[in-house]
PDB file of N, CA and C in Angstrom:
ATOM      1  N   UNK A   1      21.533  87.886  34.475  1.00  0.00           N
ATOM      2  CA  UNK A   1      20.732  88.502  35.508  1.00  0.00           C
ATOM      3  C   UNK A   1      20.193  89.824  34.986  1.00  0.00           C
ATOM      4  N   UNK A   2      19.020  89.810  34.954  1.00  0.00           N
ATOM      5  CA  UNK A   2      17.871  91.322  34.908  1.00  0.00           C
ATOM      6  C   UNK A   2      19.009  92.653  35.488  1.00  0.00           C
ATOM      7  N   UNK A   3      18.756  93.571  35.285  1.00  0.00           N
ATOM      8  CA  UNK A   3      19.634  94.774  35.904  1.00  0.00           C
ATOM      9  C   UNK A   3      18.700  94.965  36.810  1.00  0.00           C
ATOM     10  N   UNK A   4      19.522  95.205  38.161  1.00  0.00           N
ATOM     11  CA  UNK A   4      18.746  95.929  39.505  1.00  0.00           C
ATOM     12  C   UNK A   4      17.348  96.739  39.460  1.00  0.00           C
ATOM     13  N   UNK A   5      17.438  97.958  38.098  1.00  0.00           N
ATOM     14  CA  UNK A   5      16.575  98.793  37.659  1.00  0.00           C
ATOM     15  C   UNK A   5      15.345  98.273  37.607  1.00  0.00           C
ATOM     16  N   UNK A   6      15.631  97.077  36.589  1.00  0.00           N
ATOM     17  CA  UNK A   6      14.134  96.420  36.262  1.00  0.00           C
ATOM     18  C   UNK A   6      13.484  95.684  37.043  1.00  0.00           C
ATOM     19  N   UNK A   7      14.195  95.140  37.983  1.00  0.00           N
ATOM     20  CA  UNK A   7      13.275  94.238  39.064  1.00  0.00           C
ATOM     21  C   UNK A   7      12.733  95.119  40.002  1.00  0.00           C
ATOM     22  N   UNK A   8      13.791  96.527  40.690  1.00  0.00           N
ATOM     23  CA  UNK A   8      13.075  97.399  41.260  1.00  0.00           C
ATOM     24  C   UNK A   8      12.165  97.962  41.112  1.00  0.00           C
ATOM     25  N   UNK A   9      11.863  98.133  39.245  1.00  0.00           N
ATOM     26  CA  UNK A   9      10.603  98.999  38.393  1.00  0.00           C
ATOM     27  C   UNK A   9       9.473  97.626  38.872  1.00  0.00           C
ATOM     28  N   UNK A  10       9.728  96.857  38.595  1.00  0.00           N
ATOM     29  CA  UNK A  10       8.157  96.179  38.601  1.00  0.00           C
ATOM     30  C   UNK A  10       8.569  95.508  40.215  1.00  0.00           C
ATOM     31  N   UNK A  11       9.113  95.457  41.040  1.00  0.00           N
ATOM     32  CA  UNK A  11       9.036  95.475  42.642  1.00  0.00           C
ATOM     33  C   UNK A  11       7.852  96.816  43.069  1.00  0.00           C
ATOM     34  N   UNK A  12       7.981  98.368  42.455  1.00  0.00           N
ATOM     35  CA  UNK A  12       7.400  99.132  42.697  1.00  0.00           C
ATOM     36  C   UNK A  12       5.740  99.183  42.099  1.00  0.00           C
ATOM     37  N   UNK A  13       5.880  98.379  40.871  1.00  0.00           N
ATOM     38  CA  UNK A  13       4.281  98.237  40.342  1.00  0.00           C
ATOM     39  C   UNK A  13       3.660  97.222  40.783  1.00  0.00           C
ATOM     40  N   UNK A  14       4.162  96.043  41.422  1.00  0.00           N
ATOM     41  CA  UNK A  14       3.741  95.352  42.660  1.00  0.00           C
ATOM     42  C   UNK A  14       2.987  95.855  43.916  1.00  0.00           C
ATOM     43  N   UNK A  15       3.496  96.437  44.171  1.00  0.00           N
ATOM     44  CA  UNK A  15       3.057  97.186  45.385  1.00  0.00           C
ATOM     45  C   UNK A  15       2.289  98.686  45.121  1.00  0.00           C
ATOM     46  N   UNK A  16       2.215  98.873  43.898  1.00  0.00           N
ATOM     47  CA  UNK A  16       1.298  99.922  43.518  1.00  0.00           C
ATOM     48  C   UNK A  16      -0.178  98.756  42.961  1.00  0.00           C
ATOM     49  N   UNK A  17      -0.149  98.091  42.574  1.00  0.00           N
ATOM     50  CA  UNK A  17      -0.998  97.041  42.187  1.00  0.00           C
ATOM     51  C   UNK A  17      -2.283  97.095  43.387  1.00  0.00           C
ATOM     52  N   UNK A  18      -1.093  96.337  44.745  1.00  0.00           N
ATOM     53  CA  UNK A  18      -1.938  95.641  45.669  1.00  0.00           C
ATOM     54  C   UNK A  18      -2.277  97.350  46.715  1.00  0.00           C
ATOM     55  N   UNK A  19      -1.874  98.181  46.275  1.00  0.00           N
ATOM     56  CA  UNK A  19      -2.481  99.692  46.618  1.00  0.00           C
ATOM     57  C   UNK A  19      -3.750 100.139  46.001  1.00  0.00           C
ATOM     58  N   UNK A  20      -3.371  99.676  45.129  1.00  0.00           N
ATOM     59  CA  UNK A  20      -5.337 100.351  44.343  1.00  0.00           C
ATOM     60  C   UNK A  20      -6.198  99.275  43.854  1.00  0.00           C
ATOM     61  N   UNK A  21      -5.640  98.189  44.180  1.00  0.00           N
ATOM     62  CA  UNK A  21      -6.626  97.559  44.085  1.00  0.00           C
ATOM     63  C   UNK A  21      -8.199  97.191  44.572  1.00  0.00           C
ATOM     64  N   UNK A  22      -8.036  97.241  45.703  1.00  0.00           N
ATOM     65  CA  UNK A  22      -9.511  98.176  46.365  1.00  0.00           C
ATOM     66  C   UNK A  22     -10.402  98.937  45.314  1.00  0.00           C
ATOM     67  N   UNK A  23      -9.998 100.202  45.331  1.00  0.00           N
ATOM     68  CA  UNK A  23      -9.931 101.096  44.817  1.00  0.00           C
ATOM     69  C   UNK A  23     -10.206 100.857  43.124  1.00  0.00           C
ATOM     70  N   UNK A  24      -9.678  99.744  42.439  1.00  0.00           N
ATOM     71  CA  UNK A  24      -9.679  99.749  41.324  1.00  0.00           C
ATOM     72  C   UNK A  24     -11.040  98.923  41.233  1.00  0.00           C
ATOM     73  N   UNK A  25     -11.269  97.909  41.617  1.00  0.00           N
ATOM     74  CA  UNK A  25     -12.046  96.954  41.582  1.00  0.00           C
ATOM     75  C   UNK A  25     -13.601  97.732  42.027  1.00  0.00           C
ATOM     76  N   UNK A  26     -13.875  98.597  42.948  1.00  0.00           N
ATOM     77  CA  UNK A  26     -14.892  99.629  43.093  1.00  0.00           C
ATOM     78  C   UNK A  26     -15.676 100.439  41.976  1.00  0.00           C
ATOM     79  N   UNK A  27     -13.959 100.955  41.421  1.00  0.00           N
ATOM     80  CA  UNK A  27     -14.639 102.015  40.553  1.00  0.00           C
ATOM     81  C   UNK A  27     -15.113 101.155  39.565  1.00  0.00           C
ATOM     82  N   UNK A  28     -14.816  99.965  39.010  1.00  0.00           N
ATOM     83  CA  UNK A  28     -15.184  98.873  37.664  1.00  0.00           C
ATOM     84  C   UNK A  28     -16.217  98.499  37.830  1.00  0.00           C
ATOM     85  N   UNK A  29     -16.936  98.242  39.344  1.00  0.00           N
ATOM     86  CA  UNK A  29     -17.693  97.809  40.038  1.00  0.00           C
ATOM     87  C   UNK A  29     -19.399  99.036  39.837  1.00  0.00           C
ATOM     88  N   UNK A  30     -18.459 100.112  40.186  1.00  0.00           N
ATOM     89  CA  UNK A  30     -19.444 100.796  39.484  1.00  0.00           C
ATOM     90  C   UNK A  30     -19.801 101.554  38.423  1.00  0.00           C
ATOM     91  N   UNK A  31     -18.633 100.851  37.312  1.00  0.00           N
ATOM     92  CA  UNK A  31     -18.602 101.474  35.924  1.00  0.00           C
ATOM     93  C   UNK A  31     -18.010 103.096  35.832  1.00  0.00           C
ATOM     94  N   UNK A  32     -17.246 103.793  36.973  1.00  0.00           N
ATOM     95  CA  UNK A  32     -16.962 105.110  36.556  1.00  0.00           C
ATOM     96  C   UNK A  32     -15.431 104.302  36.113  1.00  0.00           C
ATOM     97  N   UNK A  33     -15.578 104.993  34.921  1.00  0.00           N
ATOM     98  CA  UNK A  33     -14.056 105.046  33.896  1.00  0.00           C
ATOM     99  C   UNK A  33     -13.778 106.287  34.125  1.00  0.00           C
ATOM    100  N   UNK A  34     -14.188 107.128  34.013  1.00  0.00           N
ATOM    101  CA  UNK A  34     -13.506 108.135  34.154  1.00  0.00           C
ATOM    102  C   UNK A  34     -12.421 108.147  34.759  1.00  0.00           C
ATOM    103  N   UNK A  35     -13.009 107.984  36.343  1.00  0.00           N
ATOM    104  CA  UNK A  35     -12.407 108.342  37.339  1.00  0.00           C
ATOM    105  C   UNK A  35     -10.840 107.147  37.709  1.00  0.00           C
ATOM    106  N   UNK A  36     -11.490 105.853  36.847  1.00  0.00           N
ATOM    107  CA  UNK A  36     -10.487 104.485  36.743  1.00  0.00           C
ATOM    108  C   UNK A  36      -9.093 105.102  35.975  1.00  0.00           C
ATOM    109  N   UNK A  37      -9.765 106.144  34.663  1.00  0.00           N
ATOM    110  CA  UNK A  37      -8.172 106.215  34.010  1.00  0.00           C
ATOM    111  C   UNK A  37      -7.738 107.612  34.836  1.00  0.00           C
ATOM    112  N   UNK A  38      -8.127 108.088  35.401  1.00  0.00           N
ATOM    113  CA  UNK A  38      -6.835 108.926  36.294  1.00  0.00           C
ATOM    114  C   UNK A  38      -6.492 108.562  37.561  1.00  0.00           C
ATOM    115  N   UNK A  39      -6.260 107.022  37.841  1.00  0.00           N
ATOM    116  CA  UNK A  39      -5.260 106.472  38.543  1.00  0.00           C
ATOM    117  C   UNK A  39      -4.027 106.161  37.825  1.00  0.00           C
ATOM    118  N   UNK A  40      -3.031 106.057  38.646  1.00  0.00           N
ATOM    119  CA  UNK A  40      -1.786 105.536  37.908  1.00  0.00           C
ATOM    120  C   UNK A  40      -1.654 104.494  37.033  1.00  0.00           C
ATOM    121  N   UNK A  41      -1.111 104.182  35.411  1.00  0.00           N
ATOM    122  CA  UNK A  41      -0.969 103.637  35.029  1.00  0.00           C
ATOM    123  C   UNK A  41      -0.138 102.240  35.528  1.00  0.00           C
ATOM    124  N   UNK A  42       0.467 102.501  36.396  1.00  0.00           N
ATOM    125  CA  UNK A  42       1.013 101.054  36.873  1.00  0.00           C
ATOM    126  C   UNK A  42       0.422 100.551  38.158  1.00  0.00           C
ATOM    127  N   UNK A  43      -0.718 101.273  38.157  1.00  0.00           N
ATOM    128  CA  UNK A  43      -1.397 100.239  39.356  1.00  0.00           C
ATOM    129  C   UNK A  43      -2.831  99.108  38.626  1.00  0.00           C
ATOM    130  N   UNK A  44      -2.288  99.210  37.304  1.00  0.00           N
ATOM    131  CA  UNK A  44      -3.044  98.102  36.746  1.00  0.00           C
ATOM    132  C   UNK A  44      -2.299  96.428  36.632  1.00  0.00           C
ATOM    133  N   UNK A  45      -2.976  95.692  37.262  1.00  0.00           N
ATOM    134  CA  UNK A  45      -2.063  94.568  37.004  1.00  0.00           C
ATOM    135  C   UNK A  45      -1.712  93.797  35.991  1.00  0.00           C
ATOM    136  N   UNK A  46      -1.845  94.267  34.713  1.00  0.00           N
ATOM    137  CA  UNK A  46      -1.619  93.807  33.679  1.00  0.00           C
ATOM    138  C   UNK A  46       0.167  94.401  33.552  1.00  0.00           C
ATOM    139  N   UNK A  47       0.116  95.131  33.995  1.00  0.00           N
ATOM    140  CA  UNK A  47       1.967  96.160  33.590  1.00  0.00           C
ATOM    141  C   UNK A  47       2.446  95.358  34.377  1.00  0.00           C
ATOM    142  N   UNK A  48       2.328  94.429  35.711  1.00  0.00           N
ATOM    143  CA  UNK A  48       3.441  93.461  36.292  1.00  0.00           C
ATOM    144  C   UNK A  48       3.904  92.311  35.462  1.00  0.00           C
ATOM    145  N   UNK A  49       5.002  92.226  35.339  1.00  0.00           N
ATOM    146  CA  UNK A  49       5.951  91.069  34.579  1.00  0.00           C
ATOM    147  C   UNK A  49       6.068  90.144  35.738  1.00  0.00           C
ATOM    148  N   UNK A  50       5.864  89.006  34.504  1.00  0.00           N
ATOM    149  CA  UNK A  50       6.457  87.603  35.915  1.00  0.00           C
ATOM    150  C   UNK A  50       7.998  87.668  35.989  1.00  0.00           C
ATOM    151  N   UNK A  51       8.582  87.514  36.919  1.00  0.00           N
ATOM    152  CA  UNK A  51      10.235  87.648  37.351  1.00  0.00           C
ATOM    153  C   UNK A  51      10.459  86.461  37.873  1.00  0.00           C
ATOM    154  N   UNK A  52      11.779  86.049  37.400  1.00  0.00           N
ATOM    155  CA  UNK A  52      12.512  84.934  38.241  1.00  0.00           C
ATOM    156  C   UNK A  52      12.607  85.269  39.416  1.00  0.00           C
ATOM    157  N   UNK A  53      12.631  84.825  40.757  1.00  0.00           N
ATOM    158  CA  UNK A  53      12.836  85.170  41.946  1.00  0.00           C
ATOM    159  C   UNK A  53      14.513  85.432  42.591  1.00  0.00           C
ATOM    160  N   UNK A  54      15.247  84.625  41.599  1.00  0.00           N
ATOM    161  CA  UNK A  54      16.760  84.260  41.795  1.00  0.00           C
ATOM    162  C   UNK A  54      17.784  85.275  40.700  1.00  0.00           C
ATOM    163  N   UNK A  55      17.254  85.050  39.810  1.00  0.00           N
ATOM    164  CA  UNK A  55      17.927  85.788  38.744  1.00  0.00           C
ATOM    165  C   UNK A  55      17.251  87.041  38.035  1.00  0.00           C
ATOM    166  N   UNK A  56      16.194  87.620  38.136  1.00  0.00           N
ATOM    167  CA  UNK A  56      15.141  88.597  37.402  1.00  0.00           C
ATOM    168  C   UNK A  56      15.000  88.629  35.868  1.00  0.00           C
ATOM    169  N   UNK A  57      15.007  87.113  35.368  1.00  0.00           N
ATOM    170  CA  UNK A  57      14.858  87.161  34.474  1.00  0.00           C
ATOM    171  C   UNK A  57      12.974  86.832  34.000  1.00  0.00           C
ATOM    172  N   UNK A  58      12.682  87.547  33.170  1.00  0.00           N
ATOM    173  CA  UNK A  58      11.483  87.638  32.341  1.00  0.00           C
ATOM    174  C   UNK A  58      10.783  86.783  31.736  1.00  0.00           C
ATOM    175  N   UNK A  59      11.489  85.901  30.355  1.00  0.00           N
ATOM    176  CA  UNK A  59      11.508  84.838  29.735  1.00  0.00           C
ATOM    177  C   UNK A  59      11.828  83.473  30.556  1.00  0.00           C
ATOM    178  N   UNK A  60      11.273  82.789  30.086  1.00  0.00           N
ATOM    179  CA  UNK A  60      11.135  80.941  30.344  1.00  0.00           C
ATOM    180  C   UNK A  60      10.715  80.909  31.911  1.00  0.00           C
ATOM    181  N   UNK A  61       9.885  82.061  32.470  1.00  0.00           N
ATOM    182  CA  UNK A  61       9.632  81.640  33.843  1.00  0.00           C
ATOM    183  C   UNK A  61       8.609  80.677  34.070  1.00  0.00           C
ATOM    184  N   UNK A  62       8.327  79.656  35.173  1.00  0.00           N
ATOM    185  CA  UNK A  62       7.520  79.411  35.553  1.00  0.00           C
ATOM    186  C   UNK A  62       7.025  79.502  36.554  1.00  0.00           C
ATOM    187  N   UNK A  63       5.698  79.241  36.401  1.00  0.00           N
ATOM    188  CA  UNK A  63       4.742  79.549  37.567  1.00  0.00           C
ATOM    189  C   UNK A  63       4.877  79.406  38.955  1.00  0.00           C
ATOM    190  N   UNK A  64       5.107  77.392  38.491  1.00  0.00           N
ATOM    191  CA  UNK A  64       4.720  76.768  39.605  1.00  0.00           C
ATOM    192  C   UNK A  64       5.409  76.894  40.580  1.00  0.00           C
ATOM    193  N   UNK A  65       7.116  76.951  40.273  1.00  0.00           N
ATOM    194  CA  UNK A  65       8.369  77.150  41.035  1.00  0.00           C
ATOM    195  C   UNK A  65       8.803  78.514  41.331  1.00  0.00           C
ATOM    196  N   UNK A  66       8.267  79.396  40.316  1.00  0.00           N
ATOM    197  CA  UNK A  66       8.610  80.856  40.602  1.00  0.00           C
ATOM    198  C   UNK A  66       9.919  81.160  40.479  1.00  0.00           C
ATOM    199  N   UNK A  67      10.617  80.402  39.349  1.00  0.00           N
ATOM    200  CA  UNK A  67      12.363  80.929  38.990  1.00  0.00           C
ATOM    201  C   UNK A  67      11.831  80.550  37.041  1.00  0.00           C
ATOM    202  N   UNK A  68      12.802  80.889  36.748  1.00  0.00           N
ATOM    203  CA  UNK A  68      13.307  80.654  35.206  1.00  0.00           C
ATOM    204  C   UNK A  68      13.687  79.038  35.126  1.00  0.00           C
ATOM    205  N   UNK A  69      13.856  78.758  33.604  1.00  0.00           N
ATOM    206  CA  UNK A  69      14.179  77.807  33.443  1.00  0.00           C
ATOM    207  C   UNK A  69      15.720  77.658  33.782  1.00  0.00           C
ATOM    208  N   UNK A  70      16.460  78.438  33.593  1.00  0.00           N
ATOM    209  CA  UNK A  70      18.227  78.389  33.799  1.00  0.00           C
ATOM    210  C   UNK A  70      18.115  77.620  35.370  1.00  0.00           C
ATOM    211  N   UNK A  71      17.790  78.575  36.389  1.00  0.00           N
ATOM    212  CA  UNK A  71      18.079  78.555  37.576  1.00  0.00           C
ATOM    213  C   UNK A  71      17.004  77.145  38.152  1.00  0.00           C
ATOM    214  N   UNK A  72      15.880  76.746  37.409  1.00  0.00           N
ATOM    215  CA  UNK A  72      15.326  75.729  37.702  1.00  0.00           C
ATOM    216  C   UNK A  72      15.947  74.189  37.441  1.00  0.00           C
ATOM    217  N   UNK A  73      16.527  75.099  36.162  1.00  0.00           N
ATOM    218  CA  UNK A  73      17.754  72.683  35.892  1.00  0.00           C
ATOM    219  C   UNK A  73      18.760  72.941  36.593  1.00  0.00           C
ATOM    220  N   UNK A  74      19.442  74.061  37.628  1.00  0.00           N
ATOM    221  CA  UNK A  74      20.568  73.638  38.534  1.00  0.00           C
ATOM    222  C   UNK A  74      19.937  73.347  39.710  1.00  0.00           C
ATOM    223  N   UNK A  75      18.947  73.715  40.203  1.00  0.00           N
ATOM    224  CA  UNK A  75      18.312  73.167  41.378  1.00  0.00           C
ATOM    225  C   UNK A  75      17.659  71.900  41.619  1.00  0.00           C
ATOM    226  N   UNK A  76      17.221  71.796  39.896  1.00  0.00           N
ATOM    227  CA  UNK A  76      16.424  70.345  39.470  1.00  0.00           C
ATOM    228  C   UNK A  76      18.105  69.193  39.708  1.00  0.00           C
ATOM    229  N   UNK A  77      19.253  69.572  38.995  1.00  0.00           N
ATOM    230  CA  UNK A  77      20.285  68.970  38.949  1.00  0.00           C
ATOM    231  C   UNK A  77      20.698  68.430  40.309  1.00  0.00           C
ATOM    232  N   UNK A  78      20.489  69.644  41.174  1.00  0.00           N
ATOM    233  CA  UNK A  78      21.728  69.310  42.614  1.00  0.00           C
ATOM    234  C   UNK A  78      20.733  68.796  43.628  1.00  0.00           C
ATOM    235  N   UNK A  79      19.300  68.646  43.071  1.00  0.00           N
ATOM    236  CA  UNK A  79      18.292  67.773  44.000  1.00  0.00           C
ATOM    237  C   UNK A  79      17.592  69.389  45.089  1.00  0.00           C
ATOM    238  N   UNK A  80      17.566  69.986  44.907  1.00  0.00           N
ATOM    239  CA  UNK A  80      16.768  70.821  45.825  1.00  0.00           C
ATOM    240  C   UNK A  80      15.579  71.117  45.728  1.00  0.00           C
ATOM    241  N   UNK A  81      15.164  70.808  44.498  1.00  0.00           N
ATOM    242  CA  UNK A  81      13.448  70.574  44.536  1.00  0.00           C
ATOM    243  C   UNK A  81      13.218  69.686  44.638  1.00  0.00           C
ATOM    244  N   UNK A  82      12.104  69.599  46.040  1.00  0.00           N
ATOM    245  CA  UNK A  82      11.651  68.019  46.054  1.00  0.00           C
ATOM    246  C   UNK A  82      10.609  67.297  45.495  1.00  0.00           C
ATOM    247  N   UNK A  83      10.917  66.076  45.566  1.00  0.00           N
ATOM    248  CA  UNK A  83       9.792  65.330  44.372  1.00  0.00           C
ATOM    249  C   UNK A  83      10.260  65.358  42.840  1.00  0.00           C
ATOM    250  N   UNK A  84      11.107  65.921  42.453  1.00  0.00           N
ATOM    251  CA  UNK A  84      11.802  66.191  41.229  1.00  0.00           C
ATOM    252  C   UNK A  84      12.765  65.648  40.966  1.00  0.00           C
ATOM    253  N   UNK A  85      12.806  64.667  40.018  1.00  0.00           N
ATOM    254  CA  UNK A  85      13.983  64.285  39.366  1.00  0.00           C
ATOM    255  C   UNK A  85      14.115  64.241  38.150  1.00  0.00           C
ATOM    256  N   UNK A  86      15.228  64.046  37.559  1.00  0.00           N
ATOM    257  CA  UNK A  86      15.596  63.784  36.266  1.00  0.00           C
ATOM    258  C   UNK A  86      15.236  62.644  35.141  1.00  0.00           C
ATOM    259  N   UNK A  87      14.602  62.968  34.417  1.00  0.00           N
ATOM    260  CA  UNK A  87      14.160  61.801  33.080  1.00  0.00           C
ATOM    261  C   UNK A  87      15.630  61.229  32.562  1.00  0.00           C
ATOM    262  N   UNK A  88      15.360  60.071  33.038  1.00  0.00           N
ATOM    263  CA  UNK A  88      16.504  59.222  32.066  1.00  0.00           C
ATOM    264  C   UNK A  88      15.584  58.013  31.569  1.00  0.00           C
ATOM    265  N   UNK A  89      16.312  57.418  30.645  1.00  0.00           N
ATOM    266  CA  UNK A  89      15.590  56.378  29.576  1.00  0.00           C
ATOM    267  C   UNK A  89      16.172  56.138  28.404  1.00  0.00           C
TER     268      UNK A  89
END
């Protein structure tokens, strides 16, 4: 599991994101840079990391389900995603 720290750090650039975004998309809109780089660096959405939703992990996430791979084959295993089953052959 991610440490508390790090999911809280990008929990907070989340919500700094969908804060200037308005705001960000305007100024691009009308080409002032200037004024674009003295907003906060983490209200660009490129600095948000994708996060597991269950575990905060970083690596092997996916999209579609929105967890990691770890926490996706015990849910895939015990049947809680539906429509999903296991390849045997």
């Amino acid at each position: 599991m991610a440490k508390k720290s790090i999911i809280a750090r990008n929990n907070k650039r989340k919500k700094m994101v969908a804060k200037y975004a308005a705001k960000r998309a305007q100024l691009k809109a009308e080409g002032n840079y200037e004024e674009l780089d003295k907003l906060p660096k983490n209200a660009s959405p490129v600095r948000v990391r994708n996060r597991c939703a269950l575990t905060g992990r970083a690596r092997g996430y996916s999209r579609t389900f929105g967890v990691s791979r770890t926490p996706f084959r015990d849910l895939a295993s015990y049947g809680k995603i539906p429509g999903l089953t296991k390849a045997s052959w």
